[in-house]
Protein backbone atom coordinates (compact mmCIF):
# COMPACT_ATOMS: atom_id res chain seq x y z
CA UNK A 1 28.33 3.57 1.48
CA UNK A 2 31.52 4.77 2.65
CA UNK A 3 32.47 8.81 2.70
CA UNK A 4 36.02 10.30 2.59
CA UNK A 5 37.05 13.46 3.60
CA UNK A 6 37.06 16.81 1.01
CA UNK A 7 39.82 17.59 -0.98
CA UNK A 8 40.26 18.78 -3.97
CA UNK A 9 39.26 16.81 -7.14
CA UNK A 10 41.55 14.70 -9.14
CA UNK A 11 39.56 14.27 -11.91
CA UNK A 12 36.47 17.20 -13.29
CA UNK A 13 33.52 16.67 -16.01
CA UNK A 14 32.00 19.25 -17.38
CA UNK A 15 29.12 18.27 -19.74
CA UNK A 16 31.43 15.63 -21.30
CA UNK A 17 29.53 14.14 -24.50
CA UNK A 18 30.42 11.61 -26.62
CA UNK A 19 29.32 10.59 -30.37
CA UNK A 20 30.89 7.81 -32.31
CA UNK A 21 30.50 8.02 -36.20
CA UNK A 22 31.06 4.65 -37.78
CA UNK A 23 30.28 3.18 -41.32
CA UNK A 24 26.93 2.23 -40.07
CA UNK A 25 26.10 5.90 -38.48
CA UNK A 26 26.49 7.60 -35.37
CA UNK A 27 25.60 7.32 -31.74
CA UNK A 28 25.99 9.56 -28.73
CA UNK A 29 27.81 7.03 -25.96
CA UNK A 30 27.65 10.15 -23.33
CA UNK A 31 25.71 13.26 -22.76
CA UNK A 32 26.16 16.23 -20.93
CA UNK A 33 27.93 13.88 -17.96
CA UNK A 34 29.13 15.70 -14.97
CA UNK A 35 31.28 14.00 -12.66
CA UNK A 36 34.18 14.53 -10.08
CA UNK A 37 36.45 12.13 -8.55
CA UNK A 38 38.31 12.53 -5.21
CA UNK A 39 41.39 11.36 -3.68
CA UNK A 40 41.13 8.75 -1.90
CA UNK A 41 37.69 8.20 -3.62
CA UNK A 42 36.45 4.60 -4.22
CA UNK A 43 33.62 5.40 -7.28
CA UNK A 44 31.20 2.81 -8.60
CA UNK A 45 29.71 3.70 -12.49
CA UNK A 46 26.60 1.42 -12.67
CA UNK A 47 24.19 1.01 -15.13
CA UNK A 48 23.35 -1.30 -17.43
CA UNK A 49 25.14 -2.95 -20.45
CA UNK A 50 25.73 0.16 -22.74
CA UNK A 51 25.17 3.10 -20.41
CA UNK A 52 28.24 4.45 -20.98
CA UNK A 53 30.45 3.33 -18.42
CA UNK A 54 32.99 1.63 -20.67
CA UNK A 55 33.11 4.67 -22.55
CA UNK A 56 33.23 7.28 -19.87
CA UNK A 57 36.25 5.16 -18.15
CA UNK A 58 38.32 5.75 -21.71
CA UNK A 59 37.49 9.12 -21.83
CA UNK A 60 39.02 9.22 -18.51
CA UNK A 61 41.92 7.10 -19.44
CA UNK A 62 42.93 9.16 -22.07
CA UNK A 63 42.32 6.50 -24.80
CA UNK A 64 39.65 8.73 -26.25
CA UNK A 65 38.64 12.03 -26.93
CA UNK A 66 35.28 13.58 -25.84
CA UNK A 67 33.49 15.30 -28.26
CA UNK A 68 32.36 18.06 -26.12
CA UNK A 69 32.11 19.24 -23.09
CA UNK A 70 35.55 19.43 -20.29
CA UNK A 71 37.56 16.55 -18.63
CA UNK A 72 40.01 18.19 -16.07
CA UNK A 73 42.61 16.20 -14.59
CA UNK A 74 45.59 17.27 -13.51
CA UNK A 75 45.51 20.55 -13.94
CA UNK A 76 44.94 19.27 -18.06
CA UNK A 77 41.96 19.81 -20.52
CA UNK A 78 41.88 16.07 -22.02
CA UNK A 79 39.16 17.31 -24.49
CA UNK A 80 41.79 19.72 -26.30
CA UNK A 81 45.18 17.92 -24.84
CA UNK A 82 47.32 17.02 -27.66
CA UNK A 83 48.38 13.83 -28.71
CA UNK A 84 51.36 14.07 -26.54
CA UNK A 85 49.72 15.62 -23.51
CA UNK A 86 47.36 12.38 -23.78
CA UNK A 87 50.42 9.80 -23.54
CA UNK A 88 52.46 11.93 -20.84
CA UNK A 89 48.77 11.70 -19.18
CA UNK A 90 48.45 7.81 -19.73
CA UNK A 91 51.92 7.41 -18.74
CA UNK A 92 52.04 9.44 -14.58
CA UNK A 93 48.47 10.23 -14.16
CA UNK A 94 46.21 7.17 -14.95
CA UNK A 95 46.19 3.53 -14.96
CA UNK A 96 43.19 1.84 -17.02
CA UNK A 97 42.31 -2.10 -16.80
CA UNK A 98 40.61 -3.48 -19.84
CA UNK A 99 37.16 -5.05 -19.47
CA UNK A 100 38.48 -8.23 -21.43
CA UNK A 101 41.32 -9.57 -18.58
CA UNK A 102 43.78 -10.91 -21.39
CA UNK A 103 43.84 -7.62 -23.27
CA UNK A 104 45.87 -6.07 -20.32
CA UNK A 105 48.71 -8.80 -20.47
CA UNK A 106 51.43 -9.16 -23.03
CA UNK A 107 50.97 -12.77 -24.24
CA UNK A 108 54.69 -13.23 -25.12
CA UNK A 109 55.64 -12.17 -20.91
CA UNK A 110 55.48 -14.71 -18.02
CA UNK A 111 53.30 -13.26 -15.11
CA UNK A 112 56.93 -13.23 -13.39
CA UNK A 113 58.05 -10.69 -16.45
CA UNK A 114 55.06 -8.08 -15.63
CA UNK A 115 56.17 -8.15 -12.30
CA UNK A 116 59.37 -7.10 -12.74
CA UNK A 117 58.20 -4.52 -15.34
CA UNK A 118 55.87 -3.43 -12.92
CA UNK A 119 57.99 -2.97 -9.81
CA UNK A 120 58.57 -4.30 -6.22
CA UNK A 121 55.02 -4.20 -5.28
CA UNK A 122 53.95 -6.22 -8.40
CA UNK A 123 54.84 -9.20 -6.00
CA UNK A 124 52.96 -8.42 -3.01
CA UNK A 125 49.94 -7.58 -4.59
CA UNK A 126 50.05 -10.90 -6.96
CA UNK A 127 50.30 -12.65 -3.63
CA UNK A 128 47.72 -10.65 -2.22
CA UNK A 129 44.99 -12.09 -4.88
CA UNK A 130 46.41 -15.30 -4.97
CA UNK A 131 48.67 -15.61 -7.59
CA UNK A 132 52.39 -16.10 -6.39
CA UNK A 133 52.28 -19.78 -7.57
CA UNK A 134 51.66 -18.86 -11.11
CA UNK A 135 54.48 -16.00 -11.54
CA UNK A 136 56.05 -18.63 -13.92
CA UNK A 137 52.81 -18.57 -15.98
CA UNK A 138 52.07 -17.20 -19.49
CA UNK A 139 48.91 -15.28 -20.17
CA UNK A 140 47.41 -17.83 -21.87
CA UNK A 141 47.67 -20.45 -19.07
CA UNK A 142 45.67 -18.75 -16.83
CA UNK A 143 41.88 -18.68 -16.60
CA UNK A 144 39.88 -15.83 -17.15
CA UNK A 145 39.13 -14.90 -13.26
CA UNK A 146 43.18 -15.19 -12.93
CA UNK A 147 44.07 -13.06 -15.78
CA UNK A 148 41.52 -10.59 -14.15
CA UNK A 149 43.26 -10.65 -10.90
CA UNK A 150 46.58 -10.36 -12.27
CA UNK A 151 45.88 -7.51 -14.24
CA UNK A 152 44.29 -5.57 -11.35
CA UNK A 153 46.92 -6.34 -9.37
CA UNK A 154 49.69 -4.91 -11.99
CA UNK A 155 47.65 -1.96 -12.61
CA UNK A 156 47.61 -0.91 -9.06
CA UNK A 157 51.47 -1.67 -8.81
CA UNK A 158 51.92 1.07 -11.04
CA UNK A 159 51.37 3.62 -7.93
CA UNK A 160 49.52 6.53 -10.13
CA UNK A 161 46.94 8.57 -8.10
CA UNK A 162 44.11 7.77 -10.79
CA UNK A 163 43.27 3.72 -11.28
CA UNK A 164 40.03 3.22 -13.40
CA UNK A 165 38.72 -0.10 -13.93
CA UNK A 166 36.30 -1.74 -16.21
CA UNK A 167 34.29 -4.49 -14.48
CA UNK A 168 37.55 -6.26 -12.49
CA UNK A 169 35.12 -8.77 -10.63
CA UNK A 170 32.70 -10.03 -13.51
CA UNK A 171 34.91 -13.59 -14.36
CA UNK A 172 35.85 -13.90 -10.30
CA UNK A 173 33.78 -15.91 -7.55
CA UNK A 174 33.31 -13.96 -4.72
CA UNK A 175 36.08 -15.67 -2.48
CA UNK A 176 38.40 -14.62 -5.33
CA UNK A 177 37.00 -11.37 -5.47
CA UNK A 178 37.29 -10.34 -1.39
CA UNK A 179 41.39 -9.83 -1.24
CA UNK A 180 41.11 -7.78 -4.73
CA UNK A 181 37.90 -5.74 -2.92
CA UNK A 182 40.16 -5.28 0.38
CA UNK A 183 43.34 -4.09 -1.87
CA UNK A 184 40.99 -1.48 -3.45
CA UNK A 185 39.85 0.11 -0.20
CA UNK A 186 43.86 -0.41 0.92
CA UNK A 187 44.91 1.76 -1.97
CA UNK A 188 42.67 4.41 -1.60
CA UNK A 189 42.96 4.94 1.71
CA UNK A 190 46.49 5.96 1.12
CA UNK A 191 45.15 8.84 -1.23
CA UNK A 192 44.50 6.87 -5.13
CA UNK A 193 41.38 8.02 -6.75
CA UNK A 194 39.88 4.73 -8.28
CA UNK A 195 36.56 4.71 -10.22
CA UNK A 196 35.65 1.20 -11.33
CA UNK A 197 33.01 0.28 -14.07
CA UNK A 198 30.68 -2.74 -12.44
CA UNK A 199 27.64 -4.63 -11.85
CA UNK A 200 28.86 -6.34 -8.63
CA UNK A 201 26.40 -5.10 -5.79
CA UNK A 202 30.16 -5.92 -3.42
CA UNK A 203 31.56 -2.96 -5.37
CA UNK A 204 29.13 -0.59 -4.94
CA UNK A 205 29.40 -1.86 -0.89
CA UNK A 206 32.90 -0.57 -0.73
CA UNK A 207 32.34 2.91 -2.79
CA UNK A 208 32.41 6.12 -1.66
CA UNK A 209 30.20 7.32 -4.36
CA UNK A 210 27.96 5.67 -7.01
CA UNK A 211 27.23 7.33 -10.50
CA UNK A 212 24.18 5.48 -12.16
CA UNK A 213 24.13 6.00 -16.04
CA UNK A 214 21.51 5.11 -18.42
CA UNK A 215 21.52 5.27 -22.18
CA UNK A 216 24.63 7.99 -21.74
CA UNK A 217 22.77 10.31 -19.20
CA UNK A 218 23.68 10.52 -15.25
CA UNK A 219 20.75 9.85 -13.71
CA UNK A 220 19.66 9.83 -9.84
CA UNK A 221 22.15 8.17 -7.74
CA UNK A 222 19.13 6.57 -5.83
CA UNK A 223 17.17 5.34 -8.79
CA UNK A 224 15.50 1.89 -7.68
CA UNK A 225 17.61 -1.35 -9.09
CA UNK A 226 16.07 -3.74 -11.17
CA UNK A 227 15.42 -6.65 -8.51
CA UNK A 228 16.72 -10.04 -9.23
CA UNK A 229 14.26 -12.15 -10.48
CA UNK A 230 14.03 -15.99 -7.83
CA UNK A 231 12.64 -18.42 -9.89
CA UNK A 232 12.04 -21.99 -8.05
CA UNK A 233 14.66 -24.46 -9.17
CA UNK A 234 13.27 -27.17 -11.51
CA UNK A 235 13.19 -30.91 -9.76
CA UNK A 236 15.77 -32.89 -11.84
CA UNK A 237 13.67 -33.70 -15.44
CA UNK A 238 12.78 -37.87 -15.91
CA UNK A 239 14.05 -37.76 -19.63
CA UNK A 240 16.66 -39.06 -21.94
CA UNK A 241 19.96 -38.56 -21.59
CA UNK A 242 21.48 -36.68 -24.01
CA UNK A 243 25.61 -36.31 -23.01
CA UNK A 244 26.86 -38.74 -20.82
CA UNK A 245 30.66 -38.47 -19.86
CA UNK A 246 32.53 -41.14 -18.28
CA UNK A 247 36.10 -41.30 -16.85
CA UNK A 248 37.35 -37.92 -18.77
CA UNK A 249 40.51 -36.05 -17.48
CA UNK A 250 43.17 -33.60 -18.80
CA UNK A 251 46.54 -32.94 -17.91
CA UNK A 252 48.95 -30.00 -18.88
CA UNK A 253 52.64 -30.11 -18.07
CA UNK A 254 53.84 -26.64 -17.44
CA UNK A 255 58.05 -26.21 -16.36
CA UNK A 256 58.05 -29.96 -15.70
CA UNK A 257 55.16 -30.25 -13.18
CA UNK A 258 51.62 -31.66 -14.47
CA UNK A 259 48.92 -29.97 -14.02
CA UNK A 260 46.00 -31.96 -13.82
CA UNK A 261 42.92 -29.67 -14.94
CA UNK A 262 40.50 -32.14 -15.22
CA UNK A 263 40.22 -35.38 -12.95
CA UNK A 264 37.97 -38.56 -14.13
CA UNK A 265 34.44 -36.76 -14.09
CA UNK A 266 31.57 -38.71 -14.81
CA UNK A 267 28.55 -36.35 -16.28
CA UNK A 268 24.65 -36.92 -17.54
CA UNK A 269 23.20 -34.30 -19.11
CA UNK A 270 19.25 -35.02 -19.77
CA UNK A 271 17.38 -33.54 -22.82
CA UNK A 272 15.97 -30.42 -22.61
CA UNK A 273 17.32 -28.84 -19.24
CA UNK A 274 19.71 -26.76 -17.74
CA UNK A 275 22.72 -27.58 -15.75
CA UNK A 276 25.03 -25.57 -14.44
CA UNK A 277 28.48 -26.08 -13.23
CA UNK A 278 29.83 -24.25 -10.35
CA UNK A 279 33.98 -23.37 -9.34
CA UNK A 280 36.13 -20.99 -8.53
CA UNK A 281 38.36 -19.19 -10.95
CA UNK A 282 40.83 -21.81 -12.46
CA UNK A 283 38.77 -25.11 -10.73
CA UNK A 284 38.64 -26.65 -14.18
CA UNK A 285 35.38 -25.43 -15.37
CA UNK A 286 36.58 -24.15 -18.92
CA UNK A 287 39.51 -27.15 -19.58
CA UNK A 288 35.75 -29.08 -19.51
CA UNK A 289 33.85 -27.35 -21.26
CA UNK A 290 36.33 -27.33 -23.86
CA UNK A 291 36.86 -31.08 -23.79
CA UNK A 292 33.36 -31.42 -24.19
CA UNK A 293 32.98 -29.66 -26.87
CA UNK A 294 35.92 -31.58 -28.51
CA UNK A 295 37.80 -28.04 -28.63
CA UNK A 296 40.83 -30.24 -27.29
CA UNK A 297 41.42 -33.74 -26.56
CA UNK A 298 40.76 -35.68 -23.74
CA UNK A 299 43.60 -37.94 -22.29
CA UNK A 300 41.33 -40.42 -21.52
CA UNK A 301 37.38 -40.63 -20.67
CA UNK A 302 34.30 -41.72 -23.06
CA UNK A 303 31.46 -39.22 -24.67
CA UNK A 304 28.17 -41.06 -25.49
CA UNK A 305 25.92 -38.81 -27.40
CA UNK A 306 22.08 -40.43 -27.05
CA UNK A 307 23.99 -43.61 -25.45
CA UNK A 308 26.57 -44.12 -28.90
CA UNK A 309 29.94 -42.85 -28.44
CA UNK A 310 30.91 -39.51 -30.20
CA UNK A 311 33.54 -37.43 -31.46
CA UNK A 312 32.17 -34.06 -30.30
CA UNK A 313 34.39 -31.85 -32.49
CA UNK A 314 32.42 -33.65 -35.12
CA UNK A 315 29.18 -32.48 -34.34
CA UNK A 316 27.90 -29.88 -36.41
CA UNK A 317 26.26 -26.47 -34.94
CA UNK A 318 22.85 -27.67 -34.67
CA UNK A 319 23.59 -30.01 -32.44
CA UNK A 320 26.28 -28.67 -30.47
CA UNK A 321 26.81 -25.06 -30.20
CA UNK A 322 29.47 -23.49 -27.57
CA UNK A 323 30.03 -19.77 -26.15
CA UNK A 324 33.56 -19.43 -25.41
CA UNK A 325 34.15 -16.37 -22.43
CA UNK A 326 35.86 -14.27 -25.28
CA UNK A 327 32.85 -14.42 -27.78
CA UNK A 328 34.58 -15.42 -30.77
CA UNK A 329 32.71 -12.62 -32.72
CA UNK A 330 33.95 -10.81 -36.15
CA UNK A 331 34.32 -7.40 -35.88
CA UNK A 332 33.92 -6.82 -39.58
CA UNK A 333 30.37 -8.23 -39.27
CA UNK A 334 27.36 -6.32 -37.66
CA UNK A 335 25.32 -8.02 -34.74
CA UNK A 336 22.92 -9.49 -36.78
CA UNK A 337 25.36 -10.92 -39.86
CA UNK A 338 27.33 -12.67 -36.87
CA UNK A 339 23.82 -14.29 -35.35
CA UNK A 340 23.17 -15.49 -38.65
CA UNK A 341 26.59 -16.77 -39.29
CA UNK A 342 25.58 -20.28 -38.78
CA UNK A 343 22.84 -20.52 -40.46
CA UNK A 344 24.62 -19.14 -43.30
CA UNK A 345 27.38 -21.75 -43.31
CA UNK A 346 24.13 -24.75 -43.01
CA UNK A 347 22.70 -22.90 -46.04
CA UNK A 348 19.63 -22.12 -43.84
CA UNK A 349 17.41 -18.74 -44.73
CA UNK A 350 15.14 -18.18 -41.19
CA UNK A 351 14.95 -14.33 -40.80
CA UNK A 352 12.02 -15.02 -38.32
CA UNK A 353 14.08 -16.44 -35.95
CA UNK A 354 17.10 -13.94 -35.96
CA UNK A 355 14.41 -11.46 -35.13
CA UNK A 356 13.11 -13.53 -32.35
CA UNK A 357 16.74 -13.35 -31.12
CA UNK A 358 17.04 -9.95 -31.15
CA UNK A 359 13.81 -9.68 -29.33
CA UNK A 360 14.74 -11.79 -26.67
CA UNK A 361 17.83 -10.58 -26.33
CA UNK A 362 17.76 -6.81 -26.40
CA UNK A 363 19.99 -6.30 -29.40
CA UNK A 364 17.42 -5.14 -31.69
CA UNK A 365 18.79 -1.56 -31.33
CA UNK A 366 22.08 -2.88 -31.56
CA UNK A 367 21.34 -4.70 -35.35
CA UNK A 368 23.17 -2.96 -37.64
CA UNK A 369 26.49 -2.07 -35.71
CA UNK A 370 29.33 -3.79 -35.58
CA UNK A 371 30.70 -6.23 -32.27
CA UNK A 372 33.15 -3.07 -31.40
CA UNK A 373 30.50 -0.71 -31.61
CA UNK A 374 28.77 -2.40 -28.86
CA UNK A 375 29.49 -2.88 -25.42
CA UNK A 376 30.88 -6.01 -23.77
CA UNK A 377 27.71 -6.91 -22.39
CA UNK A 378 25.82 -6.63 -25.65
CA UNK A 379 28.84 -8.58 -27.47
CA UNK A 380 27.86 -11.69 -24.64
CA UNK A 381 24.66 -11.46 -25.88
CA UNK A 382 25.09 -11.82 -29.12
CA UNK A 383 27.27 -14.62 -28.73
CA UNK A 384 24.68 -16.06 -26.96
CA UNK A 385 21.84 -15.48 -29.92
CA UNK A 386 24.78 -16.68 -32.04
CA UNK A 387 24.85 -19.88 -30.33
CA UNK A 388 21.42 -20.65 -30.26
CA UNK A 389 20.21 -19.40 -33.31
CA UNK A 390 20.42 -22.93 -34.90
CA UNK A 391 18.23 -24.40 -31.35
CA UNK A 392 20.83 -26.73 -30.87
CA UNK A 393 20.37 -29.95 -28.85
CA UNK A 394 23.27 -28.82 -26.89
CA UNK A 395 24.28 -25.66 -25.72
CA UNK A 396 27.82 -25.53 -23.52
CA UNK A 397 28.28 -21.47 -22.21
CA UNK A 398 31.18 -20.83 -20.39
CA UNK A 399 30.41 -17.94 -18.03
CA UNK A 400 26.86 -16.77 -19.75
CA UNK A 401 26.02 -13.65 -17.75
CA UNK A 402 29.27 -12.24 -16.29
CA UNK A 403 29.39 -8.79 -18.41
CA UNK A 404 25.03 -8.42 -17.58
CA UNK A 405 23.52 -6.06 -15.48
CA UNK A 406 20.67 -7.70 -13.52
CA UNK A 407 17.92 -7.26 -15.94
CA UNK A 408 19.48 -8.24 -18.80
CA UNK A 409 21.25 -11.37 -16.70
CA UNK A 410 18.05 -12.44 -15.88
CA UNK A 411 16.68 -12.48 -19.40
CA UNK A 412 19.57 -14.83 -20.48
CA UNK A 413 18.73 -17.29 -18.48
CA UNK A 414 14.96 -16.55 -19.02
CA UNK A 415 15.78 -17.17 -22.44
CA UNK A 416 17.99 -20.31 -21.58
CA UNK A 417 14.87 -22.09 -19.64
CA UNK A 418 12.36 -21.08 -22.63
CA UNK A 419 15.38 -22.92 -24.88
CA UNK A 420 15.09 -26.08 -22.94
CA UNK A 421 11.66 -26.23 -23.31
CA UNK A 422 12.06 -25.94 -26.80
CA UNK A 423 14.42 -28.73 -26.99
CA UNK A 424 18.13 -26.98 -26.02
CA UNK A 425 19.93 -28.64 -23.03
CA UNK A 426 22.44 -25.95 -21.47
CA UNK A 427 25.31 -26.72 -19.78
CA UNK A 428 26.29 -23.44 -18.01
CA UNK A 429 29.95 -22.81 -16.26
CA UNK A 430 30.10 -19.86 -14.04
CA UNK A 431 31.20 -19.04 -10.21
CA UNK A 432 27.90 -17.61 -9.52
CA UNK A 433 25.77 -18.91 -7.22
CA UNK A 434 22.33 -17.76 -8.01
CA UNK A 435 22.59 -19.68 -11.78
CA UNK A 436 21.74 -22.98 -9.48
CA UNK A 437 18.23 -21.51 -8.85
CA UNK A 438 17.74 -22.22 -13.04
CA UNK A 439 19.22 -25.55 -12.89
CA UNK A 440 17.56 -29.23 -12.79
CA UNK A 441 21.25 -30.43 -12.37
CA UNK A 442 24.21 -28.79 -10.57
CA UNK A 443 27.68 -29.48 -9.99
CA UNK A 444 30.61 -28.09 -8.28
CA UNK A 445 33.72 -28.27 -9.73
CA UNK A 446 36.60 -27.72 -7.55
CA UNK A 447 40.34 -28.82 -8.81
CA UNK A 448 39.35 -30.68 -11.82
CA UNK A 449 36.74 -33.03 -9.75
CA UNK A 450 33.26 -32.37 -9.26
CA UNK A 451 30.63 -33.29 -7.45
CA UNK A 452 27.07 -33.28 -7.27
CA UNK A 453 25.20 -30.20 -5.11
């Protein structure tokens, strides 16, 4: 852990509380937090998926209001600001990066556009995390890790002494992640207070401080970590096939150059395991995923589903059953209403097993609010008990555990392997390496071709 030198703080807490009050009841986000943030500060909030963090970054932001307690910044109350203080706050004192990477770009604006809204340094930066060949780019077009780098990058274009961001390394591998780690130590060393939101033990290497939060209290910066659980990989399973892909690809043409996304891959998933596919942000790994779940169409390539070709977009949920990296969740429907969706829409009455899910899952608590009353890493979850809730025969997850802390990462795929053995063959994409320690089968995926590992 890094130190810097002592200066007066940018940002103060004073026994900054928090309590939501919804149409299903209230809940205290924050208590009695103290915190203070230096120049040239690098500051790690860890904890696990709703602790707080998410909601102690707004707070800071500006984009909410405490509900007791002081945050100082500037010189500037932002408990009793007014509405106006707030926005002339948002606007020269603070920039804030959304958890969810798209939500911080304007769909309708090339990544070339942002720059230029952003300023000279937009450029640099973009090159800096490796996105100068995709400046002619819309939002949409890029993957999730990208979108996450781009909006980091923009965000610290915007020069203001305070940066906070929510989780900007949870979609990226950790090659993609290093020249976005090294711009963050760049930037404050020339004075900018940034407090990031994360799970990502590289984070907390970089910080000058770490804040651990649980259930909305601060708690003792050297509290133990949950360790990371090392199960033995399974030996590849002698059973059926389930999925077997031959010859698919994808193409996109974007300002007259094809893109090819996808490139002739040849896949066999067996019944009842996991397999997980491995790649860097924007290797192809979603385009598949996608394709296999018949989300868009192939240009060419052949599905066989139990050896007799298939239209996958015609399979219903209880066979097939995919977790997009945005959830897909209503918000006007609590967490348990949107885990039962599909068995609603099959006409199927099994309370037993939504409260297995909830179990298993750690969303019990979490019932009876709604998907924006919950944090990001309780909205994956539920997703994920969403997906599974019919025990489908196949089970595509694009990026399963990227919003988890460790323990609750660890009981997804926990939960995945006691899914196989109940009959659920997984098909996980995700850049992170440890996933291949659950997986009979593993690929690597690297510019739309993959091979075996």
């Amino acid at each position: 852990m890094r130190h810097c030198g002592l200066s007066e703080p940018r940002l103060i807490c004073r026994q900054l509380s928090k309590t939501y009050r919804t149409a299903t009841g209230e809940f205290e986000a924050l208590h009695a937090i103290d915190v203070e943030v230096l120049p040239g500060s690098v500051t790690a909030l860890v904890g696990a998926s709703g602790s707080g963090k998410s909601t102690l970054l707004r707070l800071f932001a500006g984009l909410d209001r405490a509900t007791s307690g002081e945050l100082i910044a500037g010189g500037r109350n932002l408990t009793t600001a007014t509405p106006r203080e707030l926005r002339e706050h948002r606007l020269a004192e603070i920039t804030f990066v959304n958890q969810k990477p798209a939500d911080n770009l304007i769909p309708h604006r090339s990544l070339r556009e942002h720059a230029e809204a952003a300023g000279t340094e937009a450029f640099a930066l973009l090159d800096d995390v490796g996105l100068a060949h995709r400046l002619d780019s819309w939002p949409v077009e890029l993957s999730g890790g990208e979108q996450a780098r781009a909006a980091f990058a923009l965000a610290i274009a915007r020069n203001t002494p305070l940066v906070v961001i929510d989780e900007p390394t949870a979609e990226l591998d950790r090659p993609s992640a290093v020249p976005l780690l090294e711009a963050i130590r760049r930037h404050a060393s020339q004075g900018v207070a940034i407090v990031i939101a994360t799970h990502d033990h590289d984070v907390t290497e970089i910080a000058d401080h770490v804040i651990r939060l649980e259930r909305g209290r601060r708690i003792e910066d050297d509290a133990a970590e949950t360790e990371e659980a090392t199960p033995q990989r399974p030996a590849p399973a002698d059973r059926p096939v389930l999925l077997d892909v031959q010859g698919l690809a994808k193409s996109f043409h974007r300002e007259g150059e094809e893109i090819h996304a996808v490139r002739d891959i040849d896949l066999s998933l067996a019944e009842q395991t996991i397999n997980v596919l491995l790649g860097r942000s924007g290797s192809g790994k979603s385009t598949l995923l996608t394709l296999l779940a018949g989300l868009q169409p192939a240009d060419r390539g052949v599905l066989r589903w139990r050896g007799e070709a298939v239209d996958a977009a015609k399979l219903p949920w209880s066979q097939l059953s995919y977790i997009p990296q945005r959830f897909g969740l209503i918000p006007e429907l609590t967490v348990r209403e949107n885990i039962e969706l599909p068995q609603r829409l099959a006409g199927i009455t099994d309370p037993a097993r939504t409260e297995e899910l909830l179990d298993a899952l750690d969303l019990r608590e979490f019932a009876d609010r709604t998907p924006p009353e919950t944090s990001i890493g309780q909205q994956q979850r539920v997703a994920i008990a969403r997906a599974l809730i019919l025990r489908p025969a196949l089970l595509l997850a694009d990026e399963p555990t990227s919003h988890q802390d460790q323990a609750h990462h660890d009981a997804v795929w926990e939960h995945l392997a006691e899914a196989a053995e109940s009959g659920t063959t997984t098909l996980a994409a995700t850049h992170e390496e440890t996933a291949s320690r659950w997986a009979a089968e593993v690929w690597a995926i690297a510019e739309g071709t993959i091979s075996p590992r």
